[in-house]
C-alpha atoms as a PDB file:
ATOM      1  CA  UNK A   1     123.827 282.575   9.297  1.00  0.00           C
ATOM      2  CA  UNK A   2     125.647 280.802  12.407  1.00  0.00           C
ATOM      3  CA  UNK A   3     124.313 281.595  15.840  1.00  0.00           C
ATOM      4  CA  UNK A   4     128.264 282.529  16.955  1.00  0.00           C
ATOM      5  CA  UNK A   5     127.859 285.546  14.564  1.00  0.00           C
ATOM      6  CA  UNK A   6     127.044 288.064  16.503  1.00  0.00           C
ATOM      7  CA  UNK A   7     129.951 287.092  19.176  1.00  0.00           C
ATOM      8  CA  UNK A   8     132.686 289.490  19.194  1.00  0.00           C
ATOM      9  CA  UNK A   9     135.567 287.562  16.980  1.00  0.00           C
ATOM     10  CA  UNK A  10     138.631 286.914  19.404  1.00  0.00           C
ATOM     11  CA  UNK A  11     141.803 289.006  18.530  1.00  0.00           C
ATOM     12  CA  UNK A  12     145.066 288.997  20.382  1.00  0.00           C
ATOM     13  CA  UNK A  13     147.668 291.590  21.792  1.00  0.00           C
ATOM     14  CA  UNK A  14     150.826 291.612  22.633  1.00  0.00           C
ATOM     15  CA  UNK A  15     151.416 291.612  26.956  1.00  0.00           C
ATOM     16  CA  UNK A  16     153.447 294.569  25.893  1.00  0.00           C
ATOM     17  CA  UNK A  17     150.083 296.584  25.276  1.00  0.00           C
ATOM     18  CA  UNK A  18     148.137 295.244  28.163  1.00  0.00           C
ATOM     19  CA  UNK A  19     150.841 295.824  30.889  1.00  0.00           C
ATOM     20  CA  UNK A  20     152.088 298.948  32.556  1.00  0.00           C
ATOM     21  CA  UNK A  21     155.345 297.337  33.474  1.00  0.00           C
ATOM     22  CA  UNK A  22     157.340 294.502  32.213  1.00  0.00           C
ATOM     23  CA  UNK A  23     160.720 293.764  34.107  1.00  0.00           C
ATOM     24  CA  UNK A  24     163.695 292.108  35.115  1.00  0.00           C
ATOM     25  CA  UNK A  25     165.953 292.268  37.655  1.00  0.00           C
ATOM     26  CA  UNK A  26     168.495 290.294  40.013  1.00  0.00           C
ATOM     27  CA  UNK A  27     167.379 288.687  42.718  1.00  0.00           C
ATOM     28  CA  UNK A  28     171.135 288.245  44.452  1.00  0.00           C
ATOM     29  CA  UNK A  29     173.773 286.753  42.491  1.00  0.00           C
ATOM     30  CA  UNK A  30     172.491 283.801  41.763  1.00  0.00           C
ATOM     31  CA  UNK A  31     168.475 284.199  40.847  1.00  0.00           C
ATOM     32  CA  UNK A  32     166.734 286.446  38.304  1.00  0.00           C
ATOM     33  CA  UNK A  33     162.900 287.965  38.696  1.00  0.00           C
ATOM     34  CA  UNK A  34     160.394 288.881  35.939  1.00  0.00           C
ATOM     35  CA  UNK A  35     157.644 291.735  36.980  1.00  0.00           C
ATOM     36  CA  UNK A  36     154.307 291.872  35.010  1.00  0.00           C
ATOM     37  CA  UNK A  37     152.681 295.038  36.669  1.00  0.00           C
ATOM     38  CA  UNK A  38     149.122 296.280  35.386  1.00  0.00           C
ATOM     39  CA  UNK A  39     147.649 299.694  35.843  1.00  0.00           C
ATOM     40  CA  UNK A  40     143.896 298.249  36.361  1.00  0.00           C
ATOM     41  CA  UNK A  41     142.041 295.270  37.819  1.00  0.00           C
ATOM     42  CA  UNK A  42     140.509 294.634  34.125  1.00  0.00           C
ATOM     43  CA  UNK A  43     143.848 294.216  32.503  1.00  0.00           C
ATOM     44  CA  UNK A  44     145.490 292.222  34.949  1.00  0.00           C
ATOM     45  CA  UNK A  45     142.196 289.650  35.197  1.00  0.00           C
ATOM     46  CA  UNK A  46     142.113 289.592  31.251  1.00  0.00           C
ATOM     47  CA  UNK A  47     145.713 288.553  31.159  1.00  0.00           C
ATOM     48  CA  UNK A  48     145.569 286.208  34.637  1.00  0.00           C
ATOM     49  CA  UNK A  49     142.888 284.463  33.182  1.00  0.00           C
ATOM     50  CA  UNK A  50     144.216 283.867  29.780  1.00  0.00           C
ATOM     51  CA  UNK A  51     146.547 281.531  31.169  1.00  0.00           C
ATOM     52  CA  UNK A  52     148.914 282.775  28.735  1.00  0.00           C
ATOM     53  CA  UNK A  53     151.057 283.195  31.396  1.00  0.00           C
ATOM     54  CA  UNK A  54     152.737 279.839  33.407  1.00  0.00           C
ATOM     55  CA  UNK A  55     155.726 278.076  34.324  1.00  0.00           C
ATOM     56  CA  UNK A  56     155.663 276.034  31.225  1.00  0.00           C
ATOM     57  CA  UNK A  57     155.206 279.361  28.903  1.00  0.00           C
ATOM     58  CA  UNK A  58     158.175 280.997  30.714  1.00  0.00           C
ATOM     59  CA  UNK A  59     160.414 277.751  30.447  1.00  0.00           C
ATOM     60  CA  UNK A  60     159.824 277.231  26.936  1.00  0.00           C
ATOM     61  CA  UNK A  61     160.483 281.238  26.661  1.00  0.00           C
ATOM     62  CA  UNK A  62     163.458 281.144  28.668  1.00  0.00           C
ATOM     63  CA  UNK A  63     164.538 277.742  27.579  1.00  0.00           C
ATOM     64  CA  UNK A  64     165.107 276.144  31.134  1.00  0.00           C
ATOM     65  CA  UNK A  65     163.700 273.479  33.447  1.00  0.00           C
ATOM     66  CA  UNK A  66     160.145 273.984  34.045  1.00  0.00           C
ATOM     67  CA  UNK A  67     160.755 272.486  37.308  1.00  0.00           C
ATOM     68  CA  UNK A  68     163.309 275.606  37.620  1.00  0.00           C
ATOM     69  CA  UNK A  69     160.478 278.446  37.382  1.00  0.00           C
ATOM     70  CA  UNK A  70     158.901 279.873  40.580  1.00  0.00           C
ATOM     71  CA  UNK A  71     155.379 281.342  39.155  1.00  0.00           C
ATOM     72  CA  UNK A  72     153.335 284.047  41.376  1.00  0.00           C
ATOM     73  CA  UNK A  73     150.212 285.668  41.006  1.00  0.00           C
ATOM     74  CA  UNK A  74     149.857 289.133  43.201  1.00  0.00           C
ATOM     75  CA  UNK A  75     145.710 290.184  43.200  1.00  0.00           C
ATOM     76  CA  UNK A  76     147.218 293.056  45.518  1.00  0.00           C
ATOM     77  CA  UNK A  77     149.225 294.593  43.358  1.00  0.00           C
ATOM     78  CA  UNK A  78     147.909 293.548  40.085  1.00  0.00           C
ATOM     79  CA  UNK A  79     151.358 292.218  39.465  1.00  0.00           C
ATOM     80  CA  UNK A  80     152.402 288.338  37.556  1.00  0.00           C
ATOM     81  CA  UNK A  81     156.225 287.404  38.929  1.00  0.00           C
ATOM     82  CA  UNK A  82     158.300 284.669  37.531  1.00  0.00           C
ATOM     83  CA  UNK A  83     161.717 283.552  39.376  1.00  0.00           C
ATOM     84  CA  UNK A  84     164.403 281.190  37.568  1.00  0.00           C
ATOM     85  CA  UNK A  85     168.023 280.583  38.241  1.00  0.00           C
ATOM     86  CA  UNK A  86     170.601 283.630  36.363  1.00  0.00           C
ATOM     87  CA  UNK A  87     171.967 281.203  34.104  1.00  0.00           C
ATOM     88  CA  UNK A  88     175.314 282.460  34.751  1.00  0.00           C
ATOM     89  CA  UNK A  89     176.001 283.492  38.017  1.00  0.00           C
ATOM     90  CA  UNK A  90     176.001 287.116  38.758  1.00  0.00           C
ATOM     91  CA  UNK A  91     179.667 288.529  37.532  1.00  0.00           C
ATOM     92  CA  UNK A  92     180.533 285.507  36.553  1.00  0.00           C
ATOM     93  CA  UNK A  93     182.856 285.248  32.918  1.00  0.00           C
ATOM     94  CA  UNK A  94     180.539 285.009  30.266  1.00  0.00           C
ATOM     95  CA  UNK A  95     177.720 287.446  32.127  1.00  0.00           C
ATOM     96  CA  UNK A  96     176.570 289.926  29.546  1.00  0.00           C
ATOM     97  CA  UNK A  97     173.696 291.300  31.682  1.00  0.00           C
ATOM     98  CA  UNK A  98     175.572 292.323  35.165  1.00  0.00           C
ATOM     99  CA  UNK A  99     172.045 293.702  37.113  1.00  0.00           C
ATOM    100  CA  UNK A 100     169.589 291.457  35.328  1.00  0.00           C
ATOM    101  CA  UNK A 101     167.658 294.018  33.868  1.00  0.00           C
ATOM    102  CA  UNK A 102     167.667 292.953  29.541  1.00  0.00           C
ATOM    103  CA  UNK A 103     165.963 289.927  30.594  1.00  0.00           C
ATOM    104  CA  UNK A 104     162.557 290.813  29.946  1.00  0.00           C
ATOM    105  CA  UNK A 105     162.200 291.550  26.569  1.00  0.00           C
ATOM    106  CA  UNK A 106     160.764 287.707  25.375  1.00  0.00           C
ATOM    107  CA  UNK A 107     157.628 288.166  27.483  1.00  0.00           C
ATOM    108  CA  UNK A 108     156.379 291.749  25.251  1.00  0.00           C
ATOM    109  CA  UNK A 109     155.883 289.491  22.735  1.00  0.00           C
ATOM    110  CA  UNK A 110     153.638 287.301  24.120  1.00  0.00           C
ATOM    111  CA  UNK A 111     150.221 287.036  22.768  1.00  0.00           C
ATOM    112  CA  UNK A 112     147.028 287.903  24.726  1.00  0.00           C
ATOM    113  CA  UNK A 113     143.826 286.731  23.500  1.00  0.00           C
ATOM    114  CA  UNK A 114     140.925 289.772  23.612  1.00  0.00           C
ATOM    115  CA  UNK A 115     137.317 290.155  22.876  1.00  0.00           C
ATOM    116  CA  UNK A 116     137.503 292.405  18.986  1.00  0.00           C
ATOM    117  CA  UNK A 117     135.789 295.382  21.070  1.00  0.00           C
ATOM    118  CA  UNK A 118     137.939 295.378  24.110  1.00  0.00           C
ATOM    119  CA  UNK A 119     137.725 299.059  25.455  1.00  0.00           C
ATOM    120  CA  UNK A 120     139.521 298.907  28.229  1.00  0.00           C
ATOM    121  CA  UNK A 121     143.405 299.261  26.716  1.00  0.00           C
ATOM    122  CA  UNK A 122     144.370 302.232  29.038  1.00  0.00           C
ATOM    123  CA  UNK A 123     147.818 300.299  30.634  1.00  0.00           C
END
């Protein structure tokens, strides 16, 4: 028997069933924001300190410049914000996603890593 048995096994979950709120929107014409909001302190720590989350996650997400992605962590509002450059200017021919809200959907699938008996799943 190996000491590490009785250690809860690691599973993972999707940010889409940690968070309360994932979201995008336009930031004026030229800049889009991501919100990550959390309903509790637990939830948001678990993720924060996952580091699942970072510029270099979004950028390979989003397929941009890491050197384009403005990260923020908000322990006030138990909120995660990511900023990049719209890729095509707001309005602009070609711009399939006028207010910048479709945006978000990459980040629900990212994986969270969570002890097997994790209670606290109330987002």
């Amino acid at each position: 028997m190996r000491d590490d048995d009785n250690e809860p096994r690691r599973v993972e979950m999707k940010l889409a069933d940690v968070a309360t709120l994932i979201r995008s929107k336009n930031a004026g014409p030229f800049f889009l924001t991501f919100d990550i909001m959390f309903s509790n302190e637990e939830n948001y720590r678990l993720v924060k300190a996952s580091q699942c989350l970072n510029e270099q996650v979004f950028a390979t997400l989003y397929k941009c410049p890491v050197s384009s992605v403005r990260y923020f962590e908000c322990d006030s509002a138990l909120a995660i914000k990511f900023s990049r450059p719209r890729p095509i200017i707001q309005g602009d021919l070609g711009d399939g996603d006028l207010h910048g809200g479709q945006q978000y959907a990459p980040l629900m699938a990212i994986d969270i890593p969570v002890r097997e008996n994790w209670a606290h799943f109330s987002r």
